[in-house]
Protein backbone atom coordinates (compact mmCIF):
# COMPACT_ATOMS: atom_id res chain seq x y z
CA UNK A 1 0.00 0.00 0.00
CA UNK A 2 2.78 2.18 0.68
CA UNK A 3 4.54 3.87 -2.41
CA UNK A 4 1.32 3.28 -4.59
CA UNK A 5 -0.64 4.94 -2.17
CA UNK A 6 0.62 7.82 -2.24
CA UNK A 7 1.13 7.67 -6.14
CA UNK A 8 -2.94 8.23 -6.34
CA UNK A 9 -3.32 10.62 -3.80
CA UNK A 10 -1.23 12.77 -5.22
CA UNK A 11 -3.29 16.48 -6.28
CA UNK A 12 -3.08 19.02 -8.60
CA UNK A 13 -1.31 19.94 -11.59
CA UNK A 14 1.73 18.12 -13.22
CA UNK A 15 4.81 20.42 -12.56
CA UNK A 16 5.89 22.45 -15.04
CA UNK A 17 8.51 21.29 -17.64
CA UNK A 18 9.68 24.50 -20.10
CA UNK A 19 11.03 22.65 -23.48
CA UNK A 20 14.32 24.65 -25.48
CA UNK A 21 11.82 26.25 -28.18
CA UNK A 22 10.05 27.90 -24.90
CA UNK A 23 13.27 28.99 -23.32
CA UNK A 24 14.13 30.75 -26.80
CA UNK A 25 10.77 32.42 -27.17
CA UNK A 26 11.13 34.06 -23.60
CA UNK A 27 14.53 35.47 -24.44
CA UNK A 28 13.96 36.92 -27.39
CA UNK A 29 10.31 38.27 -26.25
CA UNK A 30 12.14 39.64 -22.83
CA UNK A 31 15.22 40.78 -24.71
CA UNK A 32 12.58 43.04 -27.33
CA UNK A 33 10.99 44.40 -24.32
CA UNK A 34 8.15 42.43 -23.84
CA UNK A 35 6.74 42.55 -20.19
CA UNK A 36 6.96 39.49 -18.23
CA UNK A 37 3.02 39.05 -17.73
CA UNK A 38 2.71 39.23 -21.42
CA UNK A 39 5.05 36.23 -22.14
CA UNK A 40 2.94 34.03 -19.63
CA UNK A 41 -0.11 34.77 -21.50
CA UNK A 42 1.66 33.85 -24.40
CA UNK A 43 2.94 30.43 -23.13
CA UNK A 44 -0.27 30.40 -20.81
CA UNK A 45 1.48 30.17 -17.59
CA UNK A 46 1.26 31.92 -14.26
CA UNK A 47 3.74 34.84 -14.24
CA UNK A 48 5.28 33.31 -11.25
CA UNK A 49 6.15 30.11 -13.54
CA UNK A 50 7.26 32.44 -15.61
CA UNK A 51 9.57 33.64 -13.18
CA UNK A 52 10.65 30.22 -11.45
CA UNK A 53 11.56 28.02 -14.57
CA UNK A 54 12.70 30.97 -16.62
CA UNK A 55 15.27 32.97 -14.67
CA UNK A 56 18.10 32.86 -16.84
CA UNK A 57 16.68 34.04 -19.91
CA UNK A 58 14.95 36.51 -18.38
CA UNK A 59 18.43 37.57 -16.86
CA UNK A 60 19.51 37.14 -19.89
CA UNK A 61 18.15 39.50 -21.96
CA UNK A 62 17.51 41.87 -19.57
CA UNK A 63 21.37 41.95 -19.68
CA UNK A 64 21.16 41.99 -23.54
CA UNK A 65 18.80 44.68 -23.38
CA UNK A 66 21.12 47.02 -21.46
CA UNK A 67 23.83 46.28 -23.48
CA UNK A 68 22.00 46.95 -26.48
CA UNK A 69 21.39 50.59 -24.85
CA UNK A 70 24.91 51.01 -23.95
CA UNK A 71 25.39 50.71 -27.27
CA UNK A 72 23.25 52.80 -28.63
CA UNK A 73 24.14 55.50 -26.32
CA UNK A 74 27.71 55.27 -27.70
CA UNK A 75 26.17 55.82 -31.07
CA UNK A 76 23.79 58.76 -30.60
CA UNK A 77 27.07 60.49 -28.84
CA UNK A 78 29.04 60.09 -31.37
CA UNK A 79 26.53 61.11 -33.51
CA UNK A 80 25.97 64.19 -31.81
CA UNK A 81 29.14 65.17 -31.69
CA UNK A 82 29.12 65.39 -35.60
């Protein structure tokens, strides 16, 4: 009874499992600028399972997005200075 007891009392939802295409989608939605609750309702998700099983690509490009604006900072001074 032991170990298949507690097999079928077991409640709720599978946990979630995020496959590579899903990882890719987040970083390149994050990295463009897309808010976070937006990307859950894309992948129909809770924003917090957004945030648990997606940390590094939302680190990711939020780190891509401020280099991106480093950059073109650099640019538009250099550009001014014309």
């Amino acid at each position: 009874m032991g170990e298949n007891a507690q097999e079928t009392n077991r409640k709720g939802r599978p946990s979630f499992q995020p496959t590579e295409e899903q990882r890719r989608m987040v970083e390149v939605m994050a990295s463009g600028g897309i808010q976070q609750d937006a990307i859950a309702s894309v992948l129909k998700i809770d924003r917090n399972t957004l945030a648990k099983h997606f940390k590094d690509e939302l680190d990711n490009a939020a780190t891509r997005s401020e280099e991106h604006t480093s950059e073109l900072q650099s640019h538009l001074n250099l550009v001014c200075r014309l």
